[in-house]
C-alpha atoms as a PDB file:
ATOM      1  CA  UNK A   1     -58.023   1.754 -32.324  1.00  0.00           C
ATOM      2  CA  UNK A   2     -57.316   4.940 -30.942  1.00  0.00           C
ATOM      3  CA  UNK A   3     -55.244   3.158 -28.283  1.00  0.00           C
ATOM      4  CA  UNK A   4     -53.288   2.290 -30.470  1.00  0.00           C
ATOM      5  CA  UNK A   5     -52.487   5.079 -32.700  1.00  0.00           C
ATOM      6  CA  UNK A   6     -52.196   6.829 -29.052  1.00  0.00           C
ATOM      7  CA  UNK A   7     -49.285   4.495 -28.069  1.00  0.00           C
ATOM      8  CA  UNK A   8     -47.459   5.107 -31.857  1.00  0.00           C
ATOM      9  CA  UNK A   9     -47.671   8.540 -31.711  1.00  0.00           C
ATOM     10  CA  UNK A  10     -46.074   8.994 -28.098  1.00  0.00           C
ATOM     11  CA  UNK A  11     -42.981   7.811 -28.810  1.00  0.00           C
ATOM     12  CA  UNK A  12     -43.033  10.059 -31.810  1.00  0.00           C
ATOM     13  CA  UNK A  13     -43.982  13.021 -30.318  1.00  0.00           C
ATOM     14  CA  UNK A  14     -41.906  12.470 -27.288  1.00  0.00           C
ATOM     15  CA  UNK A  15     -38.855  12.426 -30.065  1.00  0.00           C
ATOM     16  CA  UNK A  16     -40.183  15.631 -31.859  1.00  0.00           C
ATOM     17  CA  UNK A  17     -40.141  16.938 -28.172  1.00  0.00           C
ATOM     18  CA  UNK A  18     -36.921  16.498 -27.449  1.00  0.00           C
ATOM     19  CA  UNK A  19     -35.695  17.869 -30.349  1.00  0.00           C
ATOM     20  CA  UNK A  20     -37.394  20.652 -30.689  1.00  0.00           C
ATOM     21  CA  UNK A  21     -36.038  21.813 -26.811  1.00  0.00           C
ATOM     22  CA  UNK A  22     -33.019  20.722 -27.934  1.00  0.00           C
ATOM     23  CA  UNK A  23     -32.656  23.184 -30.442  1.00  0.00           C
ATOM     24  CA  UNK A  24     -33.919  26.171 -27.809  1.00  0.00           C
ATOM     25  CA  UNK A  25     -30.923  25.312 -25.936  1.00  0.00           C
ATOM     26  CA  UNK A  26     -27.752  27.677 -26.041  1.00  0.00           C
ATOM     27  CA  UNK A  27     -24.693  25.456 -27.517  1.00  0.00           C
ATOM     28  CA  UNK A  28     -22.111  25.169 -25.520  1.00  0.00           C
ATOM     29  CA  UNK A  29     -19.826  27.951 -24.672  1.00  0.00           C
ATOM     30  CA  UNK A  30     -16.128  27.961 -26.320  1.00  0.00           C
ATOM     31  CA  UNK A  31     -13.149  27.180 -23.997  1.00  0.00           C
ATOM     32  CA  UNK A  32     -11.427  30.317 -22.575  1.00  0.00           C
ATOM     33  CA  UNK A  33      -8.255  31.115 -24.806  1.00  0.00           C
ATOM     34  CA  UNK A  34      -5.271  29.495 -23.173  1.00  0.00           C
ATOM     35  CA  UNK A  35      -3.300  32.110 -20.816  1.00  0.00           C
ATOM     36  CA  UNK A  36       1.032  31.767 -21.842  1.00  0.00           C
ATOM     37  CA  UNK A  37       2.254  31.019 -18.399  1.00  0.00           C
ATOM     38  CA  UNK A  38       5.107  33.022 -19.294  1.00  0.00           C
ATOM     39  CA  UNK A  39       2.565  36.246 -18.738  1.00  0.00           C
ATOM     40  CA  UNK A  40       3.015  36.334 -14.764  1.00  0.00           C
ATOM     41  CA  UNK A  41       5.693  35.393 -12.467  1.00  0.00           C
ATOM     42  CA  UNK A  42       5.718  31.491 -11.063  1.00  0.00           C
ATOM     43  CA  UNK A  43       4.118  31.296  -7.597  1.00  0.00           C
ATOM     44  CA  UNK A  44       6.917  28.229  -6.805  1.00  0.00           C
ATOM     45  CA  UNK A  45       9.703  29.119  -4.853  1.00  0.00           C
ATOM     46  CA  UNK A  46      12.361  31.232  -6.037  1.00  0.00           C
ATOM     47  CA  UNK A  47      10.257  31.729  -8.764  1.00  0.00           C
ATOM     48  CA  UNK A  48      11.223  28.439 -10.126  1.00  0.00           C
ATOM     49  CA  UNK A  49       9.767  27.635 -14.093  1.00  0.00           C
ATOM     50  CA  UNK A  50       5.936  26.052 -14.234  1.00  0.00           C
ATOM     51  CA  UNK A  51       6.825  22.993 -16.808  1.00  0.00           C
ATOM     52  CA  UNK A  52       3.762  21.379 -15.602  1.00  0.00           C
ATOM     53  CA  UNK A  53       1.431  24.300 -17.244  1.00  0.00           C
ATOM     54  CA  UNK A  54       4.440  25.187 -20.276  1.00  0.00           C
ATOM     55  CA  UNK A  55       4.236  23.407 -23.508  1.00  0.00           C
ATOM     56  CA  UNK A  56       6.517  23.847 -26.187  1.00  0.00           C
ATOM     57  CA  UNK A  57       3.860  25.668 -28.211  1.00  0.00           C
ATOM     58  CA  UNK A  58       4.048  28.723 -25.917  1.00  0.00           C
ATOM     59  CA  UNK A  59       7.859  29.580 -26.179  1.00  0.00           C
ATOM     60  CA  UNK A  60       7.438  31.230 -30.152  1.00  0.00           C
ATOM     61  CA  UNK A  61       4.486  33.195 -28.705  1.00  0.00           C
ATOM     62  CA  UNK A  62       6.080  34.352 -25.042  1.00  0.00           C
ATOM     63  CA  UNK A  63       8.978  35.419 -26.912  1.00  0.00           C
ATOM     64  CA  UNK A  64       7.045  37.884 -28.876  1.00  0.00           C
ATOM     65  CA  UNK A  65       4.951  38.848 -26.529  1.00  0.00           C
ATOM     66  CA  UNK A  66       7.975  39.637 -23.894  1.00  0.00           C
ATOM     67  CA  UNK A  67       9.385  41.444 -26.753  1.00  0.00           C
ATOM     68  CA  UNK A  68       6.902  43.769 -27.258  1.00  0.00           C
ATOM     69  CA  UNK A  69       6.136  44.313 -23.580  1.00  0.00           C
ATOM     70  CA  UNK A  70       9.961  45.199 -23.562  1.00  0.00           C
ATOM     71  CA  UNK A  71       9.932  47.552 -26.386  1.00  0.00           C
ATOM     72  CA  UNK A  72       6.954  49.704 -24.789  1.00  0.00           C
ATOM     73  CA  UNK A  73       8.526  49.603 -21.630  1.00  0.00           C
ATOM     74  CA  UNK A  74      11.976  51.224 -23.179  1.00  0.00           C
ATOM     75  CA  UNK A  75       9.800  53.040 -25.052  1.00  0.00           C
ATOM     76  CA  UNK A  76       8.094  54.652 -22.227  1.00  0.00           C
ATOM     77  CA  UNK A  77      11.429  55.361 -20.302  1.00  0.00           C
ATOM     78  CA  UNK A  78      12.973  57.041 -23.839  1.00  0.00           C
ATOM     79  CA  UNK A  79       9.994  59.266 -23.867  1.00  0.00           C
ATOM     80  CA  UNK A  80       9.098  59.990 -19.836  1.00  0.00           C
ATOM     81  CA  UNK A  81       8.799  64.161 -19.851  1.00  0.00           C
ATOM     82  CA  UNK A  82      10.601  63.804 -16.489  1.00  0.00           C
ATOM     83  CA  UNK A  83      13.735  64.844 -15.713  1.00  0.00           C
ATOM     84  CA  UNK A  84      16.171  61.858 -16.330  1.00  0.00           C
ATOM     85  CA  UNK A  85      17.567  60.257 -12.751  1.00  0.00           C
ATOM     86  CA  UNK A  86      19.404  57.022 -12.241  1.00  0.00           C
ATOM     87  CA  UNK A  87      15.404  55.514 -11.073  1.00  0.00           C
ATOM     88  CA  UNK A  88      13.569  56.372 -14.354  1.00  0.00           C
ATOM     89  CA  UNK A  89      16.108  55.635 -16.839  1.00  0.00           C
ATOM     90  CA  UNK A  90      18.889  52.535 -15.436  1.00  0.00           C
ATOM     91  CA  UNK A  91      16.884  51.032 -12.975  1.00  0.00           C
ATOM     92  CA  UNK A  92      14.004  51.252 -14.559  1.00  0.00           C
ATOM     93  CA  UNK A  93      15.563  49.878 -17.910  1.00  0.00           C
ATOM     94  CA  UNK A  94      16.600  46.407 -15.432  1.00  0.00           C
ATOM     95  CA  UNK A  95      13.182  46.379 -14.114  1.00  0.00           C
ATOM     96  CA  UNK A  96      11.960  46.518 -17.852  1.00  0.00           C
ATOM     97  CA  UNK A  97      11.688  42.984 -19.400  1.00  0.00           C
ATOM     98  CA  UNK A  98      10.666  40.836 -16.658  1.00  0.00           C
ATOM     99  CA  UNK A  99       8.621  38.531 -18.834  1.00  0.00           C
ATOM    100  CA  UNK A 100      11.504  38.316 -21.727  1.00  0.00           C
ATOM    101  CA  UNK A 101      13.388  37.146 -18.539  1.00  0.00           C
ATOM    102  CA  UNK A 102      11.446  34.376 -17.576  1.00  0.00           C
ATOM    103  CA  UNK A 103      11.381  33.199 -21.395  1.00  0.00           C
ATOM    104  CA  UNK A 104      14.352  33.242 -22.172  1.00  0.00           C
ATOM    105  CA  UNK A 105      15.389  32.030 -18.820  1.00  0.00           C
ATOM    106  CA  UNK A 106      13.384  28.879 -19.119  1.00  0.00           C
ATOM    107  CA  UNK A 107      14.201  28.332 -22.558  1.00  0.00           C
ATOM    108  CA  UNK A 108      17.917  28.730 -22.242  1.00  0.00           C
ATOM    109  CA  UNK A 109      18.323  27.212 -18.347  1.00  0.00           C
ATOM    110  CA  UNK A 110      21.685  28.465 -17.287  1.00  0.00           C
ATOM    111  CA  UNK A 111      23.233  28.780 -21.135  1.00  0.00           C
ATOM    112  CA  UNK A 112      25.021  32.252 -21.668  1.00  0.00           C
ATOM    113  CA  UNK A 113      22.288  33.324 -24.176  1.00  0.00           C
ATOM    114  CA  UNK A 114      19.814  33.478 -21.103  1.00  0.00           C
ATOM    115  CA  UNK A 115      21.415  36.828 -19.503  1.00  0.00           C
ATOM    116  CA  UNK A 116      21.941  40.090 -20.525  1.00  0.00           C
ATOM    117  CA  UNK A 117      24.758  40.915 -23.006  1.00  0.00           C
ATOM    118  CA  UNK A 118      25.744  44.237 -21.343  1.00  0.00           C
ATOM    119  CA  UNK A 119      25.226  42.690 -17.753  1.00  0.00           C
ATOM    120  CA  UNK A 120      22.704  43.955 -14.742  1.00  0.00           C
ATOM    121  CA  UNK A 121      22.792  46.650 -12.476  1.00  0.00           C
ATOM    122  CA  UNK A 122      23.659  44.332  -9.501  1.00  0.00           C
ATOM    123  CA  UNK A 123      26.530  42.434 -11.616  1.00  0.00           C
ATOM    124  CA  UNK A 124      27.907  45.730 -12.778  1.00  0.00           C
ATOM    125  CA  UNK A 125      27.753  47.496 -10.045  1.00  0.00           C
ATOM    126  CA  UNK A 126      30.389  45.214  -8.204  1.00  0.00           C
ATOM    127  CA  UNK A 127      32.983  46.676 -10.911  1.00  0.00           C
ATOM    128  CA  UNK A 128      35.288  48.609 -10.467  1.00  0.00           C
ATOM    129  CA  UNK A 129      38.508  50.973 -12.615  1.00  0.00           C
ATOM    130  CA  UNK A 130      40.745  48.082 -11.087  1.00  0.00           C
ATOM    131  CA  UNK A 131      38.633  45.636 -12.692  1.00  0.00           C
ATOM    132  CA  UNK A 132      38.975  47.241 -15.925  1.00  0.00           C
ATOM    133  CA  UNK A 133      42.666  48.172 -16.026  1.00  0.00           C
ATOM    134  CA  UNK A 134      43.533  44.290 -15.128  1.00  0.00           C
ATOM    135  CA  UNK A 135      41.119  43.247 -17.658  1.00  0.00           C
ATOM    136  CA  UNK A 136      42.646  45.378 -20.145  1.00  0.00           C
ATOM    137  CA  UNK A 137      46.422  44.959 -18.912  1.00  0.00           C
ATOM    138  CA  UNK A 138      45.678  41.184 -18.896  1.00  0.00           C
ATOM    139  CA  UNK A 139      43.477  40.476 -22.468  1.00  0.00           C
ATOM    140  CA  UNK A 140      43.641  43.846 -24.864  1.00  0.00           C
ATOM    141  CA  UNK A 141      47.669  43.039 -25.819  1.00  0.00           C
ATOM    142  CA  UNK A 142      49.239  41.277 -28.560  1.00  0.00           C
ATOM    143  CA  UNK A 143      49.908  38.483 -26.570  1.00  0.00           C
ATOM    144  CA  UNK A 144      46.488  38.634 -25.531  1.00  0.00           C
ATOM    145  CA  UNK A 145      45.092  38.979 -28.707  1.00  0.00           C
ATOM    146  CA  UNK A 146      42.645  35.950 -30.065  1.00  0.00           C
ATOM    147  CA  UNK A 147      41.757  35.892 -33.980  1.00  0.00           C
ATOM    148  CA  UNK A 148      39.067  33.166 -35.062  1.00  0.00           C
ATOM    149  CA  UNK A 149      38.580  32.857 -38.724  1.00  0.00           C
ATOM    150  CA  UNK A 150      34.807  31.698 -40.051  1.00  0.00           C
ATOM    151  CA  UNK A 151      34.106  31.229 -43.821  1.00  0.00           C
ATOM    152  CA  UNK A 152      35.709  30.920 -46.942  1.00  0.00           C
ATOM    153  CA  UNK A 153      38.906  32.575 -45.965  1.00  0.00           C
ATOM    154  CA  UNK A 154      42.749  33.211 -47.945  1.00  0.00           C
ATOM    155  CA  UNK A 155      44.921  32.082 -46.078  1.00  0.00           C
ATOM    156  CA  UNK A 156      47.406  34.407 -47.884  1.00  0.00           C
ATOM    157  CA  UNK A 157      45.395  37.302 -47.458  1.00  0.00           C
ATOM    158  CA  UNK A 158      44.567  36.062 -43.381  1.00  0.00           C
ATOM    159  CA  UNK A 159      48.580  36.291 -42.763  1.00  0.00           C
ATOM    160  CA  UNK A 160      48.842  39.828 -44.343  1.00  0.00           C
ATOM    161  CA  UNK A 161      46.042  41.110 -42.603  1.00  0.00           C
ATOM    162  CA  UNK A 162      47.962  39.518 -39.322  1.00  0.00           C
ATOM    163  CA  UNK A 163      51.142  41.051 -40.118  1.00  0.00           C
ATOM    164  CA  UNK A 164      50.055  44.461 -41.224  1.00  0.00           C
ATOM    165  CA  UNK A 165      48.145  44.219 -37.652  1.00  0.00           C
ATOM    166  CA  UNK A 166      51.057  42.938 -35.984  1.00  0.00           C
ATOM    167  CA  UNK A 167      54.002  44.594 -38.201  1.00  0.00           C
ATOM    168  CA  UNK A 168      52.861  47.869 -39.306  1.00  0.00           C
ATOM    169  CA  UNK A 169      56.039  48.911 -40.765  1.00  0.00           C
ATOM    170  CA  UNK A 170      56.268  46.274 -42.653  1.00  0.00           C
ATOM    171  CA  UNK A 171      52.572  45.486 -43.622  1.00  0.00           C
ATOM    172  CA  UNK A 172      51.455  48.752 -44.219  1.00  0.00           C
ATOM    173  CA  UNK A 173      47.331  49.406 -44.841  1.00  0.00           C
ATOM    174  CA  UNK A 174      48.157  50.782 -48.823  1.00  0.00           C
ATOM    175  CA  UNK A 175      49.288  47.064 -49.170  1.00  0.00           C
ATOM    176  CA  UNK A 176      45.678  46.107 -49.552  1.00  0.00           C
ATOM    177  CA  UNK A 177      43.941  45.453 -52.518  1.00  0.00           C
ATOM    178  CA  UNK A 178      41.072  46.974 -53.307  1.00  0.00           C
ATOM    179  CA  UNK A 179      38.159  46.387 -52.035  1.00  0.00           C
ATOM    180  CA  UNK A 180      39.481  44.487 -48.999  1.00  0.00           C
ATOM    181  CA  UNK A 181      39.376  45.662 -45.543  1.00  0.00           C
ATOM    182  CA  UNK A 182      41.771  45.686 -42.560  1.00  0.00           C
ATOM    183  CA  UNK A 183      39.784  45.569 -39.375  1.00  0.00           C
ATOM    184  CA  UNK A 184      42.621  43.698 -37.476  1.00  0.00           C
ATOM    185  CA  UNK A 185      44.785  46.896 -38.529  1.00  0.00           C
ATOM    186  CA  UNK A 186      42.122  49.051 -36.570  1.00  0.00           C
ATOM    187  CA  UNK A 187      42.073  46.571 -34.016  1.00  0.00           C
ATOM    188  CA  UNK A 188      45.667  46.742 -33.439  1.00  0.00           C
ATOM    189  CA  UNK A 189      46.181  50.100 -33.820  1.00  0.00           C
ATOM    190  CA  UNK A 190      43.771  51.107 -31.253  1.00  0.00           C
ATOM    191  CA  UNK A 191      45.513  48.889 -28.878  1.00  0.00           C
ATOM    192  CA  UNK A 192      48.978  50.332 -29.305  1.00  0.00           C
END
């Protein structure tokens, strides 16, 4: 007899066994937070975009992140105690944003939206006061001019805004109503 209760209660205890050094064991750790590959530069050649390790979830949060990274960097150059030079204040505003860079410039490939609006040191640098004047002689003239219209616009009120800009004898400002503005009049005028 006591065989037998000896053979039922193995199995039994074995089970209580196990569970019990089941529960002394540490669970499993949590997975390590996933690193944005936007957060260091791409070992590929020329520094060419990861899309194997980028997923669409990490362009909201790079884009912040670059932001703010971008923000303290400016910040730090706005508020350097040091004697302002051409190093610690324009270069080191284009060596500022590296990681908004390689958002954006993944995100946006080759579209305009994916460089600078006021250009880089290296693209600016190659201009010069002849570039300007022909730029100027060639696109800030009447002839020149080009007016695009968005909205819910009069097209009454578009032409006398265009002629006042274009004929100011004729069109003067006082012909406005109130209330309405003549920014092609400034426009013009400036360019006379």
């Amino acid at each position: 007899m006591s065989l037998r209760l000896a053979a039922c209660t193995a199995p039994v205890l074995a089970m209580g066994a196990a569970l019990v050094l089941a529960g002394c064991s540490r669970p499993p750790a949590p997975p390590a937070p996933r690193v944005n590959p936007f957060t260091a530069a791409s070992t590929l050649p020329l520094q060419a975009p990861m899309f194997d390790k980028i997923k669409d979830s990490d362009y909201a949060p790079g884009f912040d992140q670059a932001m703010k990274e971008q923000d303290s960097e400016i910040a730090a150059i706005a508020n350097s105690a040091a004697a302002p030079t051409f190093d610690n204040t324009v270069a080191a505003m284009e060596r500022s944003g590296r990681m908004l860079d390689r958002v954006s410039n993944t995100f946006f490939g080759d579209h305009p939206y994916a460089h600078p609006i006021n250009g880089t040191v290296t693209t600016v640098s190659h201009i010069g006061r002849a570039d300007v004047r022909a730029f100027a002689q060639g696109h800030w003239v009447r002839n020149g001019l080009k007016i695009a219209v968005s909205g819910d616009a009069d097209p009454d009120t578009l032409k006398m805004l265009i002629g006042c800009a274009f004929e100011p004898q004729i069109w003067p400002v006082s012909a406005l109503r109130v209330g309405e503005s003549c920014a092609v009049v400034l426009l013009a005028t400036a360019l006379l």
